[in-house]
C-alpha atoms as a PDB file:
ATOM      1  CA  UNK A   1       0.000   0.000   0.000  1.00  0.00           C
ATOM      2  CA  UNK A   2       1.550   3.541  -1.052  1.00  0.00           C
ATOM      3  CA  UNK A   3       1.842   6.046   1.670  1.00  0.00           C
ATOM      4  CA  UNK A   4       0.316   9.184   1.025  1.00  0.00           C
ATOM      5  CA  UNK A   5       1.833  12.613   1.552  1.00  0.00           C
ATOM      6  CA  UNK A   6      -0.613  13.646   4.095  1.00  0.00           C
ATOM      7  CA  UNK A   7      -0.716  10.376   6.531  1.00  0.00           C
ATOM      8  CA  UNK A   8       1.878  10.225   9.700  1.00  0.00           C
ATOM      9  CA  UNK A   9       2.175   6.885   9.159  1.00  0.00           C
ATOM     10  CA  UNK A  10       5.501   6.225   7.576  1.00  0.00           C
ATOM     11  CA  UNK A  11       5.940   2.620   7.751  1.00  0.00           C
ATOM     12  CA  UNK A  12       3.771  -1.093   8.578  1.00  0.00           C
ATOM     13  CA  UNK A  13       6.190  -3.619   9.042  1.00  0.00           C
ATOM     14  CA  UNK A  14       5.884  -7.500   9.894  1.00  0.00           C
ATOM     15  CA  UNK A  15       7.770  -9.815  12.184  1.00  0.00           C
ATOM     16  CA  UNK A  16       7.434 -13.542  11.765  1.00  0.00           C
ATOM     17  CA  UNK A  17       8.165 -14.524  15.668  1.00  0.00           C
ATOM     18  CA  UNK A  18       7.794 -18.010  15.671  1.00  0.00           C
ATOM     19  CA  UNK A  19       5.367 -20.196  13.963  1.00  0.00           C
ATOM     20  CA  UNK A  20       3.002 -23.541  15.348  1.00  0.00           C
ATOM     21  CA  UNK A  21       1.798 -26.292  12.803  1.00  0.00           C
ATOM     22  CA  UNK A  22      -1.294 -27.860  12.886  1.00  0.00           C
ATOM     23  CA  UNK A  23      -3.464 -30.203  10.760  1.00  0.00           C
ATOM     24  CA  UNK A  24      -6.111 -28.230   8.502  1.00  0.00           C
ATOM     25  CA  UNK A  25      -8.562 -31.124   8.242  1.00  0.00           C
ATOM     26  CA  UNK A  26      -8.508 -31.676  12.094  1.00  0.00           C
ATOM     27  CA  UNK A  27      -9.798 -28.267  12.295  1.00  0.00           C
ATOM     28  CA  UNK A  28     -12.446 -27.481  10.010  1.00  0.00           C
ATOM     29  CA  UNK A  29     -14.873 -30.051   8.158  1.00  0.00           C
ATOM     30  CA  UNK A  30     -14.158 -30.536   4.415  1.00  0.00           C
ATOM     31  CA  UNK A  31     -10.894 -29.574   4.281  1.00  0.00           C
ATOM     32  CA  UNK A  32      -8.376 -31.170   2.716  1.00  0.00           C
ATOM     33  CA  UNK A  33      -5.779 -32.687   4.764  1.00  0.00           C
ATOM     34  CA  UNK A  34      -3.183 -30.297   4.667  1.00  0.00           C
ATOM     35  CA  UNK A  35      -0.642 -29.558   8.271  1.00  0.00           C
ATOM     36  CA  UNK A  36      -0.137 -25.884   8.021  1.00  0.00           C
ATOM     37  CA  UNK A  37       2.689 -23.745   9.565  1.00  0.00           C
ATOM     38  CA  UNK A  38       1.073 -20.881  11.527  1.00  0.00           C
ATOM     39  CA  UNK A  39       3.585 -17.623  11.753  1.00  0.00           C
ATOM     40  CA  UNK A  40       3.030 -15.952  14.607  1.00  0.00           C
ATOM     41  CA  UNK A  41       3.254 -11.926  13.137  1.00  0.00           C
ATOM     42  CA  UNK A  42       3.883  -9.290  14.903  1.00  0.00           C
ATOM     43  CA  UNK A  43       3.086  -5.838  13.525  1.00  0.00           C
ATOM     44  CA  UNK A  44       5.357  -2.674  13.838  1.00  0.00           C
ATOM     45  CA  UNK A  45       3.749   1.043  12.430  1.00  0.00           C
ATOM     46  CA  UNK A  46       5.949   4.185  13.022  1.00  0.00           C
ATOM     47  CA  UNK A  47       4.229   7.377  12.704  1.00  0.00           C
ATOM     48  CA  UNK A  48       5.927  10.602  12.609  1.00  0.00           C
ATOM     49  CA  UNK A  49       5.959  12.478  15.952  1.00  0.00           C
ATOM     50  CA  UNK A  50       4.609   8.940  18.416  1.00  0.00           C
ATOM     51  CA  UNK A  51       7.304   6.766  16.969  1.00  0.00           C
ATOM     52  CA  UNK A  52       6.782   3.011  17.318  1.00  0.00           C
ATOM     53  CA  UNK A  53       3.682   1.124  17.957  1.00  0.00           C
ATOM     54  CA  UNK A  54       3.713  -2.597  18.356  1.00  0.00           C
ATOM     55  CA  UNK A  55       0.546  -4.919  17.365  1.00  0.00           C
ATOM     56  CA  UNK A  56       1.448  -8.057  19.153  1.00  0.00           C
ATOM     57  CA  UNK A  57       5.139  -9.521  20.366  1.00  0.00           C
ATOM     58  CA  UNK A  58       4.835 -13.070  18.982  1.00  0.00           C
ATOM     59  CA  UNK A  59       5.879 -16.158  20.307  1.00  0.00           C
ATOM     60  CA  UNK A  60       9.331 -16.357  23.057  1.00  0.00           C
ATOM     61  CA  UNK A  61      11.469 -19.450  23.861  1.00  0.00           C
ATOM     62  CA  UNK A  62       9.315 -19.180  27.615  1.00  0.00           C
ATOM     63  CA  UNK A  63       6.758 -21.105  25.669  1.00  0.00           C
ATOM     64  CA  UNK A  64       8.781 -23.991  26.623  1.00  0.00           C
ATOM     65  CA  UNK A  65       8.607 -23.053  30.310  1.00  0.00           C
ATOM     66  CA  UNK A  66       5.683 -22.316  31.081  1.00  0.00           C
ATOM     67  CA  UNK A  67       5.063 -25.745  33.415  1.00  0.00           C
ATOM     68  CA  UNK A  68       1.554 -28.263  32.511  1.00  0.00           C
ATOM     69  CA  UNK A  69       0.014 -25.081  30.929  1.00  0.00           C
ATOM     70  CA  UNK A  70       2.837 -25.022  28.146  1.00  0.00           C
ATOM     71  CA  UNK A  71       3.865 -28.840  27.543  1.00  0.00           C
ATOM     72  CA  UNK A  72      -0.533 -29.217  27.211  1.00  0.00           C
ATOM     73  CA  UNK A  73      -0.216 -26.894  24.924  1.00  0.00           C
ATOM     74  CA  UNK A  74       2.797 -28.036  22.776  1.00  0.00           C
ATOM     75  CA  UNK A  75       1.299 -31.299  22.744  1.00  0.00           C
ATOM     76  CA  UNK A  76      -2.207 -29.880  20.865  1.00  0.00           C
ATOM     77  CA  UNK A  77      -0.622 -27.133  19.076  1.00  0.00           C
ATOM     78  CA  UNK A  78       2.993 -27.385  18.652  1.00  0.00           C
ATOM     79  CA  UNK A  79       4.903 -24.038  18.628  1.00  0.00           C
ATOM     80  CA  UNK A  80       8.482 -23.487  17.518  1.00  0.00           C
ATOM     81  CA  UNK A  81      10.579 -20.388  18.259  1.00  0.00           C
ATOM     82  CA  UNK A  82      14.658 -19.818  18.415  1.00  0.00           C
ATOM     83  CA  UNK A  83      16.388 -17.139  20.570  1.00  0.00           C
ATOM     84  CA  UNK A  84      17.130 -15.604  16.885  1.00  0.00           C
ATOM     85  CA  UNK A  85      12.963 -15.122  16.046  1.00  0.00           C
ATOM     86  CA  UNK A  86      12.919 -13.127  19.254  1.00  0.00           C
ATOM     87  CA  UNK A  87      10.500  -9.976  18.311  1.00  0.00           C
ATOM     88  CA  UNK A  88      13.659  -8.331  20.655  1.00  0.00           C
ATOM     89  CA  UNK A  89      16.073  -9.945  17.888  1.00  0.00           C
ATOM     90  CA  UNK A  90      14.829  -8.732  14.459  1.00  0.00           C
ATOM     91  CA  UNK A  91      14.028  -4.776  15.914  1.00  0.00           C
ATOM     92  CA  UNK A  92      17.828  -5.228  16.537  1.00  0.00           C
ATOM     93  CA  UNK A  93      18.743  -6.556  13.111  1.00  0.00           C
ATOM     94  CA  UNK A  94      16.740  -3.417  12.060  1.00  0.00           C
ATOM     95  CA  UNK A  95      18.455  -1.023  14.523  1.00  0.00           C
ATOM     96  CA  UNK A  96      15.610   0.171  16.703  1.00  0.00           C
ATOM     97  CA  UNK A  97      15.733  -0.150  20.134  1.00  0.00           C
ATOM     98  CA  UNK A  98      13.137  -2.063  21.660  1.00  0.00           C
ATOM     99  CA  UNK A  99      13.292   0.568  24.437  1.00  0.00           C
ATOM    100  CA  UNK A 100      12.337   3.541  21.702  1.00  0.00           C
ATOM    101  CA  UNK A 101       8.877   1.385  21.412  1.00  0.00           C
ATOM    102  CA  UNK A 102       5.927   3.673  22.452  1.00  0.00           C
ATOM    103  CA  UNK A 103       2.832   1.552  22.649  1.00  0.00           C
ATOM    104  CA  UNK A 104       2.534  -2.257  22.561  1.00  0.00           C
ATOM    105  CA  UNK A 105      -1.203  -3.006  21.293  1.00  0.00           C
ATOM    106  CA  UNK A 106      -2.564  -6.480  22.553  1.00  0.00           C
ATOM    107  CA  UNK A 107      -5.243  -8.315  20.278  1.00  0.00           C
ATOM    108  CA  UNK A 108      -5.537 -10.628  23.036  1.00  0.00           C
ATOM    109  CA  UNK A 109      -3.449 -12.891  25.611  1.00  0.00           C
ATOM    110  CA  UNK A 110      -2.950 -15.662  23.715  1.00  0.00           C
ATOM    111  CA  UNK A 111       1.028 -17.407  24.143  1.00  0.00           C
ATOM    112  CA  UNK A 112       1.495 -16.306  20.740  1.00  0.00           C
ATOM    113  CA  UNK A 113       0.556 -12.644  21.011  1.00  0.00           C
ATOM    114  CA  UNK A 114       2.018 -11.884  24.122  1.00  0.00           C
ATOM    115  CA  UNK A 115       5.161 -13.872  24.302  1.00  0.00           C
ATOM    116  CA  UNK A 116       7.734 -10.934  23.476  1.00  0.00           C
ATOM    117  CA  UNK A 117       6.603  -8.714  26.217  1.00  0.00           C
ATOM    118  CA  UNK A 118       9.383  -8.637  29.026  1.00  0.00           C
ATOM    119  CA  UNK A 119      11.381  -7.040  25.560  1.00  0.00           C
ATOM    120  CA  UNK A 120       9.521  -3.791  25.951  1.00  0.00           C
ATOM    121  CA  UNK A 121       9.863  -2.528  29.792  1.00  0.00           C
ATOM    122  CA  UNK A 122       8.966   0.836  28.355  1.00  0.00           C
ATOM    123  CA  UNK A 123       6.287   0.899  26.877  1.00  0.00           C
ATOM    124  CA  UNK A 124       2.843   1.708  27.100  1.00  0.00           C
ATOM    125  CA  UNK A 125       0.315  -1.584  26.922  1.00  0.00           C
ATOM    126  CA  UNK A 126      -2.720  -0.862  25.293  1.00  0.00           C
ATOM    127  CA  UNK A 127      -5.636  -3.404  26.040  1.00  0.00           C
ATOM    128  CA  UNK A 128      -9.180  -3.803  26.382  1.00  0.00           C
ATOM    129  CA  UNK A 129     -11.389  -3.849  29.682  1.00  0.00           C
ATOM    130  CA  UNK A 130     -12.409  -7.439  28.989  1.00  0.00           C
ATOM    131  CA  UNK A 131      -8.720  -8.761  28.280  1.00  0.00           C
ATOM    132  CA  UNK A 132      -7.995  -7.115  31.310  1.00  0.00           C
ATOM    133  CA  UNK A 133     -10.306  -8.719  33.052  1.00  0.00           C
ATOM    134  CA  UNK A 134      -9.699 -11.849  31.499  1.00  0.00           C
ATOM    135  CA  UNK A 135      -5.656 -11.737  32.642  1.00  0.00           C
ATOM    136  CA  UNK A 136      -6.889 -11.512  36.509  1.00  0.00           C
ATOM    137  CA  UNK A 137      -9.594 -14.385  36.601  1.00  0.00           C
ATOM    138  CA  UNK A 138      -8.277 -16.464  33.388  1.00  0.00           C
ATOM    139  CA  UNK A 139     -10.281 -19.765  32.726  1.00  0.00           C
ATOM    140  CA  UNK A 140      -8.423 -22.629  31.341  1.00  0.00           C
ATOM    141  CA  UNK A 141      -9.981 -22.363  27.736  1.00  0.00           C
ATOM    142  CA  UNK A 142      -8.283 -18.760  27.831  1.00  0.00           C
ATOM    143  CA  UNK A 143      -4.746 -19.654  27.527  1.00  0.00           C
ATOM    144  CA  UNK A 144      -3.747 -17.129  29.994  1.00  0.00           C
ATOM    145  CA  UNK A 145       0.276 -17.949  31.030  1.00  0.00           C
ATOM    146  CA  UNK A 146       1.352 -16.582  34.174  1.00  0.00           C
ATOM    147  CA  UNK A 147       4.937 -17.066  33.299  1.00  0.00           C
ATOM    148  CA  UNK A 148       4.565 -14.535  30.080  1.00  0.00           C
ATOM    149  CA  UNK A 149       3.904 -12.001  31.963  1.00  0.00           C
ATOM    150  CA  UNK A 150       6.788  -9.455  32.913  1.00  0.00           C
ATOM    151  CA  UNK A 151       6.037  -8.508  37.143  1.00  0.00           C
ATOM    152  CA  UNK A 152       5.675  -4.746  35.502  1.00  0.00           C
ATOM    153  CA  UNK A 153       2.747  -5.568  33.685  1.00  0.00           C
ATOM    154  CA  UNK A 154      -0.079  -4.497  35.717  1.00  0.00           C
ATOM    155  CA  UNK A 155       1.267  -0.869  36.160  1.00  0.00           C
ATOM    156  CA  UNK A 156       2.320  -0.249  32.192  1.00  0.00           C
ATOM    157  CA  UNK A 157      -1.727  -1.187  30.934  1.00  0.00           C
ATOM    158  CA  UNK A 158      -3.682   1.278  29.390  1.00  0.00           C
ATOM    159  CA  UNK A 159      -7.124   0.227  29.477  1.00  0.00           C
ATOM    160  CA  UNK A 160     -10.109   0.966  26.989  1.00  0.00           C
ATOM    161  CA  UNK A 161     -13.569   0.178  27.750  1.00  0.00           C
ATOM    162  CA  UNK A 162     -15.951  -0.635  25.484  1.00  0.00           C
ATOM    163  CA  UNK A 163     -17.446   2.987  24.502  1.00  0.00           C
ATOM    164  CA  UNK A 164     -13.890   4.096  23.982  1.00  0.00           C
ATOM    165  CA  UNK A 165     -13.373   1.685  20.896  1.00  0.00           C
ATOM    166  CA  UNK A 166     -16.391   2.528  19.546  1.00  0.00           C
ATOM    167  CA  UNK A 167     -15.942   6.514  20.114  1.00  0.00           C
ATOM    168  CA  UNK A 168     -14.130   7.508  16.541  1.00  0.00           C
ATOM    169  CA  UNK A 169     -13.690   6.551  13.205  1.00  0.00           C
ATOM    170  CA  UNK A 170     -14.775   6.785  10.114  1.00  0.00           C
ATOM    171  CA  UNK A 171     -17.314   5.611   7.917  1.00  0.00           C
ATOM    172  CA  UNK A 172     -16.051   1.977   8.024  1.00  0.00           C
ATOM    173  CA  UNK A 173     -15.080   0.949  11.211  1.00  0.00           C
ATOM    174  CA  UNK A 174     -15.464   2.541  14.628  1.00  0.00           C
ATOM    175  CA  UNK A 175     -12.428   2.819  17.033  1.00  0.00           C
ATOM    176  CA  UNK A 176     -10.617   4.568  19.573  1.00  0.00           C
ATOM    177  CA  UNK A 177      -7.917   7.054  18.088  1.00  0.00           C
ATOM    178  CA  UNK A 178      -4.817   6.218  19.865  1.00  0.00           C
ATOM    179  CA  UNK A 179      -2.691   9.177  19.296  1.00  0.00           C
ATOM    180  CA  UNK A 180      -5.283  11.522  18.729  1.00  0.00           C
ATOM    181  CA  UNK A 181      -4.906  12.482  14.798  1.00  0.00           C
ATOM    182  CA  UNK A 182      -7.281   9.753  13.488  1.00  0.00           C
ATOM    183  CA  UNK A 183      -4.214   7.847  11.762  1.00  0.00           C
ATOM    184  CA  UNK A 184      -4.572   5.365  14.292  1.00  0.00           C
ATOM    185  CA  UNK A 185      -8.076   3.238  15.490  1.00  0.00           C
ATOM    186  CA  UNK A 186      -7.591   0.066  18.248  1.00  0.00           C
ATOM    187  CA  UNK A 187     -10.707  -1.510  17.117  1.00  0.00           C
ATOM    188  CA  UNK A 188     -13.011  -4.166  18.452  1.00  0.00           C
ATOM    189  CA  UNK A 189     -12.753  -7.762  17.244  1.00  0.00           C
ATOM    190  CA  UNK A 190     -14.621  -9.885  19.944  1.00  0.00           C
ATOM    191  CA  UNK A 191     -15.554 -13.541  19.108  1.00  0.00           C
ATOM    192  CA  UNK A 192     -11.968 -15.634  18.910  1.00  0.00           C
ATOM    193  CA  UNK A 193     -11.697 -13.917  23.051  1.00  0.00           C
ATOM    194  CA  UNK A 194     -13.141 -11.872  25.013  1.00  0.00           C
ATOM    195  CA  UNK A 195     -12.066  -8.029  24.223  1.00  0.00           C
ATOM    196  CA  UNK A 196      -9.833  -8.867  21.721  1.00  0.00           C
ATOM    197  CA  UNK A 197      -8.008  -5.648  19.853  1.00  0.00           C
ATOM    198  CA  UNK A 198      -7.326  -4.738  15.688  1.00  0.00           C
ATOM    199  CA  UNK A 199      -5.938  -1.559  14.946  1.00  0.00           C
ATOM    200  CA  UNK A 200      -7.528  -0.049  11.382  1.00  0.00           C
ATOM    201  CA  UNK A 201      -5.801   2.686   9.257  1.00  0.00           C
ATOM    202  CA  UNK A 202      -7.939   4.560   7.825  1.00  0.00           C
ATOM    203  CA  UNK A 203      -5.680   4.284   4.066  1.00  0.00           C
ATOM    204  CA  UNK A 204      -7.922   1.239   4.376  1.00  0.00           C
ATOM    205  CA  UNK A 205      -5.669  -1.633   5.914  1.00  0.00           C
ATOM    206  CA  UNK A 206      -6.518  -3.546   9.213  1.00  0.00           C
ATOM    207  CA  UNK A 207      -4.486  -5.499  11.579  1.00  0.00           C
ATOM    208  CA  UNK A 208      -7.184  -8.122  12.320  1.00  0.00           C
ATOM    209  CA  UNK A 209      -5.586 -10.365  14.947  1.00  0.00           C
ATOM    210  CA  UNK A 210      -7.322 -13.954  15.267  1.00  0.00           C
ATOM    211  CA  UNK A 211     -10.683 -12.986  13.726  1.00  0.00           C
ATOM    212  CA  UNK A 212      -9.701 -15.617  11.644  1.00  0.00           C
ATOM    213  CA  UNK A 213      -6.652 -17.678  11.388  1.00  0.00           C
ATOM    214  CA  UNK A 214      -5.913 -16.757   7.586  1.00  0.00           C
ATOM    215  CA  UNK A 215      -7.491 -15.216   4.956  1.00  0.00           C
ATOM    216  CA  UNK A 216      -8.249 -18.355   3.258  1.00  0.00           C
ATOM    217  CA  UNK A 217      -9.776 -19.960   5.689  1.00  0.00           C
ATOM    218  CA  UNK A 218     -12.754 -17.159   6.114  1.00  0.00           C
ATOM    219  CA  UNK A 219     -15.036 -19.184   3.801  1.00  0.00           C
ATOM    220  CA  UNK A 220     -14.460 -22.341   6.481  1.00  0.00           C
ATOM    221  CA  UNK A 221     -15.780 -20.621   9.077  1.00  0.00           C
ATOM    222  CA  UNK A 222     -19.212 -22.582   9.461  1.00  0.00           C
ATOM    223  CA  UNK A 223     -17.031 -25.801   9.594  1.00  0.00           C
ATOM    224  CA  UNK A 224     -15.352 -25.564  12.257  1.00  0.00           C
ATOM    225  CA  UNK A 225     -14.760 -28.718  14.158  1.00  0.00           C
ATOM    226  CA  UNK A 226     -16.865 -28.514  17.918  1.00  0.00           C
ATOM    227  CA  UNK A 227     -13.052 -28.689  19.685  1.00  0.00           C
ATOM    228  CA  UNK A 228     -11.825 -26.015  17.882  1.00  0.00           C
ATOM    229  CA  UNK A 229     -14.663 -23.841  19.011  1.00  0.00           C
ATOM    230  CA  UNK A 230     -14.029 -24.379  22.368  1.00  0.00           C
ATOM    231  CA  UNK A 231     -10.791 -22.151  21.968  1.00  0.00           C
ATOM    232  CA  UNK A 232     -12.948 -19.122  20.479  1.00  0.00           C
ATOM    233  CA  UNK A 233     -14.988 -17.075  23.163  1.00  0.00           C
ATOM    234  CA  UNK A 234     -18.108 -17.022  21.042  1.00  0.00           C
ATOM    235  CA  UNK A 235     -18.661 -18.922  18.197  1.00  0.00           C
ATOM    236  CA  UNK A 236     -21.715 -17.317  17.041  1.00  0.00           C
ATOM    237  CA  UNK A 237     -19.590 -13.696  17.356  1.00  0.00           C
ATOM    238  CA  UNK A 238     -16.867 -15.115  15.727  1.00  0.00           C
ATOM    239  CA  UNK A 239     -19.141 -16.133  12.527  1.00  0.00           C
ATOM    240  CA  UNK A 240     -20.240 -12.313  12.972  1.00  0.00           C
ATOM    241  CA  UNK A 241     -17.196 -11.175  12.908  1.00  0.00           C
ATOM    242  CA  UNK A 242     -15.997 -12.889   9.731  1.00  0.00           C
ATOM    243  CA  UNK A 243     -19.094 -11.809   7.588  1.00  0.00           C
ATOM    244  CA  UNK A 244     -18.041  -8.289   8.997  1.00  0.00           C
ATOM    245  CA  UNK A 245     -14.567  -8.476   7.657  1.00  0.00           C
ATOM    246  CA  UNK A 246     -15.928 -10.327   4.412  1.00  0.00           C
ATOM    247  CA  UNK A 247     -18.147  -7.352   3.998  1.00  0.00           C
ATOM    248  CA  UNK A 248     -15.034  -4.558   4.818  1.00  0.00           C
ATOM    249  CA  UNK A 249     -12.592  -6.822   2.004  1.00  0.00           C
ATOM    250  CA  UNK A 250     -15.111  -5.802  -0.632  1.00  0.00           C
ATOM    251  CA  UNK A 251     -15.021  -2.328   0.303  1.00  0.00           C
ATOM    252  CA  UNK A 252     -11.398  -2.416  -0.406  1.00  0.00           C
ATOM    253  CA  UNK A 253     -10.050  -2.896   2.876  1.00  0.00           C
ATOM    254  CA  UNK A 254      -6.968  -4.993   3.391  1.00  0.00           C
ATOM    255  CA  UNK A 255      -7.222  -7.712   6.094  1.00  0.00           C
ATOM    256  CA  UNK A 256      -3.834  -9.008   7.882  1.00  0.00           C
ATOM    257  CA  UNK A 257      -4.350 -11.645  10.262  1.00  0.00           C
ATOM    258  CA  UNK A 258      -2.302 -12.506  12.638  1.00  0.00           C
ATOM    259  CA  UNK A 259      -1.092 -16.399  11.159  1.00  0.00           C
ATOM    260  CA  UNK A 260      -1.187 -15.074   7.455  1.00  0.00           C
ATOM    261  CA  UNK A 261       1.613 -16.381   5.284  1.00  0.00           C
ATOM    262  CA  UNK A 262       1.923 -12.812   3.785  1.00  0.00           C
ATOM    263  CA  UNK A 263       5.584 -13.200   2.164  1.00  0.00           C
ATOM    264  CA  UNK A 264       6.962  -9.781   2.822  1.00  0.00           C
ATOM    265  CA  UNK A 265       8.007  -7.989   5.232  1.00  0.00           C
ATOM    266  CA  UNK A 266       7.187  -4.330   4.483  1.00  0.00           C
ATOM    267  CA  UNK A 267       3.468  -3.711   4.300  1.00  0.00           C
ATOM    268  CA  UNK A 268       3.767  -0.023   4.318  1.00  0.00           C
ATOM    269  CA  UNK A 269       6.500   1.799   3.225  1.00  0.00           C
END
């Protein structure tokens, strides 16, 4: 997507921080047998006077320590991740500091999502009321890992209620401007969890977390195997969900989920 002259948004970049496989067919009815690798992205926007926002931190090694929560979930959803696919790692390789990042956005508090965050001590974490309440009386079903959690984690969250996302915007999607120049909406995207968090750009390109776990795999929705929708919050507001973002793609808005094989790295430049 071009940049245009008059948008603070310089640059959408994505981080592949470790990927998980799983079996296509096992998942949804009809499919074709087919064991998929899963990148866990991670989303980095610079804008011109906030500097860096963060949608997500990926995957971490501590995936591998994270006691009968972790080695359960290996076993159903194996996850791989080297030192090297650290979110921390590749800012290096790119020479920013993870220290310079502003805001880290969470779609939700899923091992995959959240796994990078000891990496940004600084900054601000933006999340919604019901992930926050989620993250202090977790059920099982919500994946919630204590041991992902930097101790500093409580006192960095900023949190937005529900009339906050749905207090800006434009035409297309409703949202809560971040930075207060409507280049920037955290959106809601309920259904997969409870409160879970896209950011939109209004140049017409959304960060859609786990709405769905690939593009391809919108028209699959109804098929979903009964186990598999045990992991999503609400089934029924997940379906909703994906009609929604069906119905935004053919207004012209481009979807990026969050375990999209996209093939490039710059999104935005």
């Amino acid at each position: 997507m071009p940049q245009t002259s008059t948008s603070p948004i310089r640059s959408v970049r994505r981080y592949e921080c470790g990927y998980c496989e799983n079996q296509l067919a096992f998942a949804y009815r009809g499919h074709p047998l087919e064991r998929r690798r899963f990148p866990s992205n991670a989303f980095l926007i610079e804008h011109a006077s906030a500097g860096y926002i963060l949608f997500d931190t990926g995957y971490s090694t501590d995936i591998y320590r994270c006691g009968w929560r972790g080695r359960l979930y290996n076993s159903l959803n194996p996850a791989f991740i080297e030192p090297a696919g650290h979110l921390s790692a590749q800012l290096a390789t790119d020479e920013i500091d993870p220290g310079a990042i502003r805001y880290v956005v969470l779609s939700h508090l899923h091992p995959d999502h959240v796994g990078g965050l000891k990496f940004f001590p600084n900054a601000t974490i933006i999340v919604s009321q019901a992930t926050r309440n989620t993250y202090r009386h977790p059920r099982t079903r919500d994946l919630v890992f204590p041991h992902l959690f930097p101790d500093w984690f409580d006192e960095h969250l900023q949190v937005l209620d529900q009339n906050q996302l749905t207090s800006g915007g434009d035409k297309l999607v409703r949202g809560h401007d971040l930075l207060g120049d409507q280049s920037l909406l955290v959106t809601s995207l309920g259904g997969h969890t409870q409160g879970q968090l896209g950011i939109y750009l209004p140049q017409r390109l959304l960060l859609a977390a786990d709405a769905c776990w690939g593009e391809d795999l919108m028209p699959y929705a109804l098929r979903m195997r009964p186990a598999v929708r045990w992991v999503n919050d609400d089934y029924q507001a997940y379906l909703q969900r994906v009609n929604d973002l069906a119905d935004l793609r053919q207004k012209g808005v481009k979807l990026y989920f969050s375990h999209d094989t996209i093939g490039r790295k710059e999104l935005w430049l």
